[in-house]
Protein backbone atom coordinates (compact mmCIF):
# COMPACT_ATOMS: atom_id res chain seq x y z
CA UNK A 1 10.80 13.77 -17.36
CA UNK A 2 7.74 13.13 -15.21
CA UNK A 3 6.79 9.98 -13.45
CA UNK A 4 4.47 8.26 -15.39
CA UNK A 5 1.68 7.06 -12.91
CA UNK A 6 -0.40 5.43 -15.10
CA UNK A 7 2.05 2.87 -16.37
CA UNK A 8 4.93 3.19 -14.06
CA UNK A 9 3.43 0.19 -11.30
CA UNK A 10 7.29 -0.51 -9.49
CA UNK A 11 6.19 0.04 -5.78
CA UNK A 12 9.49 1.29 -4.72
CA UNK A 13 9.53 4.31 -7.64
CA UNK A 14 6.06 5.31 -6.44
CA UNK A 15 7.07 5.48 -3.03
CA UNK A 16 10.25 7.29 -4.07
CA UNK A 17 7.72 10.05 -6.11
CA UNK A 18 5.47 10.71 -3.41
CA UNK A 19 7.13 13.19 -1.29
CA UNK A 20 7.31 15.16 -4.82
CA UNK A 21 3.84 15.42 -5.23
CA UNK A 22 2.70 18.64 -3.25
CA UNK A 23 -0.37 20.18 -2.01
CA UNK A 24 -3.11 20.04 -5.05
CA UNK A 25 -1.19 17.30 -6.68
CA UNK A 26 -4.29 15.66 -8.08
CA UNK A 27 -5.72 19.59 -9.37
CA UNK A 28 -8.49 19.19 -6.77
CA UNK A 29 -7.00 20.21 -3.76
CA UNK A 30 -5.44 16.94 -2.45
CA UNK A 31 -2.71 17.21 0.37
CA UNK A 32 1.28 16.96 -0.19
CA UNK A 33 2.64 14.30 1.21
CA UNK A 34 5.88 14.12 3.94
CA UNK A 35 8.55 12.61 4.44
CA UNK A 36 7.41 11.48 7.83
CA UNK A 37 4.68 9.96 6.31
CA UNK A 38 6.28 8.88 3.41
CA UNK A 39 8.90 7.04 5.46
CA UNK A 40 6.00 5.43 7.21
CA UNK A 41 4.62 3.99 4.06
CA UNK A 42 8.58 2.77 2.62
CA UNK A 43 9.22 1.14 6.61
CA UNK A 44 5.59 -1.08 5.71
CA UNK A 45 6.82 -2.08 2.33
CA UNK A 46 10.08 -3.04 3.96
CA UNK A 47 8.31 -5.51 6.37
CA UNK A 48 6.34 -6.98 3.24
CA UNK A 49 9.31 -7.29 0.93
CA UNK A 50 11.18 -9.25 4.14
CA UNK A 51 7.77 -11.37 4.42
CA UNK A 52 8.15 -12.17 0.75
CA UNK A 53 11.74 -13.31 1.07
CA UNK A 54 11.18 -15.27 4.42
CA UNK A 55 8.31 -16.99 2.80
CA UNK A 56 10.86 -16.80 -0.54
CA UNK A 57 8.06 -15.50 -3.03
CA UNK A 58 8.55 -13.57 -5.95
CA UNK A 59 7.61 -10.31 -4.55
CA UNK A 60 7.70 -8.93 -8.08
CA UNK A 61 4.51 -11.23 -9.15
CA UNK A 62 2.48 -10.68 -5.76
CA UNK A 63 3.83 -7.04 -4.67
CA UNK A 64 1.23 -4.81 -3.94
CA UNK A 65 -0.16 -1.99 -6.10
CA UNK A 66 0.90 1.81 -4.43
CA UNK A 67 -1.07 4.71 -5.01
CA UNK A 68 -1.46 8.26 -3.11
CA UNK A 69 -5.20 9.25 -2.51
CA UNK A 70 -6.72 12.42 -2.70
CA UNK A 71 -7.38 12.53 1.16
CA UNK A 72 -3.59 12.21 1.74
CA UNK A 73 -3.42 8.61 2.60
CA UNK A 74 -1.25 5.91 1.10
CA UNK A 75 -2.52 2.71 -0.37
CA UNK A 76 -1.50 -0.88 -0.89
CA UNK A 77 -3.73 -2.72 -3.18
CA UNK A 78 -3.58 -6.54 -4.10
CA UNK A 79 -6.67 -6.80 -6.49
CA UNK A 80 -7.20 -7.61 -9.49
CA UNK A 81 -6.36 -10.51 -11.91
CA UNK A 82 -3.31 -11.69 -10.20
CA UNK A 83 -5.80 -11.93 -6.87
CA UNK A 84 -8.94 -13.35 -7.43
CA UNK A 85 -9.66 -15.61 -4.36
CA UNK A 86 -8.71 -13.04 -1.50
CA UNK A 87 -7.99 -9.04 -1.98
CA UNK A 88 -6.46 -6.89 0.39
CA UNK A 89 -5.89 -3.02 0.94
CA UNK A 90 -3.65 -1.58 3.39
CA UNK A 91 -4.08 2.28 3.68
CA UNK A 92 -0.91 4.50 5.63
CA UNK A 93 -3.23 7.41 7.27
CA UNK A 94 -1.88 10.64 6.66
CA UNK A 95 -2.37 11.41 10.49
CA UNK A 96 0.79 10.24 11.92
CA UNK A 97 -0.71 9.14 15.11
CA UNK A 98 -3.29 6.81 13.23
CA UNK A 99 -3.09 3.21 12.78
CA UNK A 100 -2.57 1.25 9.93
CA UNK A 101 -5.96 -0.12 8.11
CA UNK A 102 -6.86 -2.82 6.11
CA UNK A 103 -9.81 -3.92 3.87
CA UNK A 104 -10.01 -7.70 3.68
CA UNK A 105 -12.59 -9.13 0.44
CA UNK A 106 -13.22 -12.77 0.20
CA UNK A 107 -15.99 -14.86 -1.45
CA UNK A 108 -18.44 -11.35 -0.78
CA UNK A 109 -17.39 -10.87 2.73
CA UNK A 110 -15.62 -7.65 3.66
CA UNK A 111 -13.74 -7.35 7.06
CA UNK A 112 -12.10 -4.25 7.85
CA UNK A 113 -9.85 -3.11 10.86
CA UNK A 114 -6.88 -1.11 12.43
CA UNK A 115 -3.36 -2.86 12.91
CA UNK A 116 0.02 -2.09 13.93
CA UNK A 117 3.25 -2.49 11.04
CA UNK A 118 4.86 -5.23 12.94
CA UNK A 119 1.06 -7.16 12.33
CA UNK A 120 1.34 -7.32 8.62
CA UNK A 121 2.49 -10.68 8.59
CA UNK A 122 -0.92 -11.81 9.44
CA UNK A 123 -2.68 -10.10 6.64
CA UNK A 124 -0.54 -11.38 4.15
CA UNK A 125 -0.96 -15.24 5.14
CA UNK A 126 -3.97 -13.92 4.93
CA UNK A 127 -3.76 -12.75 1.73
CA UNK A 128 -2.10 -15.52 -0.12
CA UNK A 129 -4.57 -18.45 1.65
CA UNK A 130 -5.90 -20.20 -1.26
């Protein structure tokens, strides 16, 4: 049976799909994914699943949304309904050697930026500042 992206949301099954979606995944020409990279993407969700139980949050209700993108990269999305206040996305380049990014929205002001994993912490109090 096939993963059901559009209504499958766990964040650790998506992760687990990715390194079976290969080049021209999407039908337009969008890059495979590897296990490198993929690994790169599960070692971040690790450090925000420990933040969660540190902080001991219900990761389920704030965990982020996963989703590959056609340019190869990885994203983590909080957005949406369960988010309104602050909304942040964390993109895994697919260049190895690239850092981390992050798009910050709050109120209308956007704030982007590189960080390292170990630096996550600090977007998610971040994140769940009210």
């Amino acid at each position: 049976m096939a993963f059901d992206w559009a209504t499958n949301i766990d964040p650790l099954q998506r992760l687990a799909v990715l390194p079976t979606l290969v080049d021209n995944w999407d039908g337009y020409g969008a890059p495979g994914f590897l296990m490198p990279h993929c690994r790169r993407a599960s070692t971040l969700y690790l450090k925000i699943c420990h933040y969660f139980l540190v902080k001991r949050l219900n990761g389920s209700q704030i965990a982020p949304f996963i989703a590959p993108c056609s340019n190869g990269d990885i994203l983590f999305d909080w957005a949406g309904r369960r988010f309104t206040h602050n909304q942040l996305q964390i993109l895994v380049p697919s260049a190895m050697g690239s850092p981390l990014e992050f798009l910050k929205c709050s109120g209308g002001l956007e704030e982007e930026g590189t960080f390292r994993a170990g630096e996550v912490n600090e977007l998610l109090d971040w994140l769940l500042t009210y």
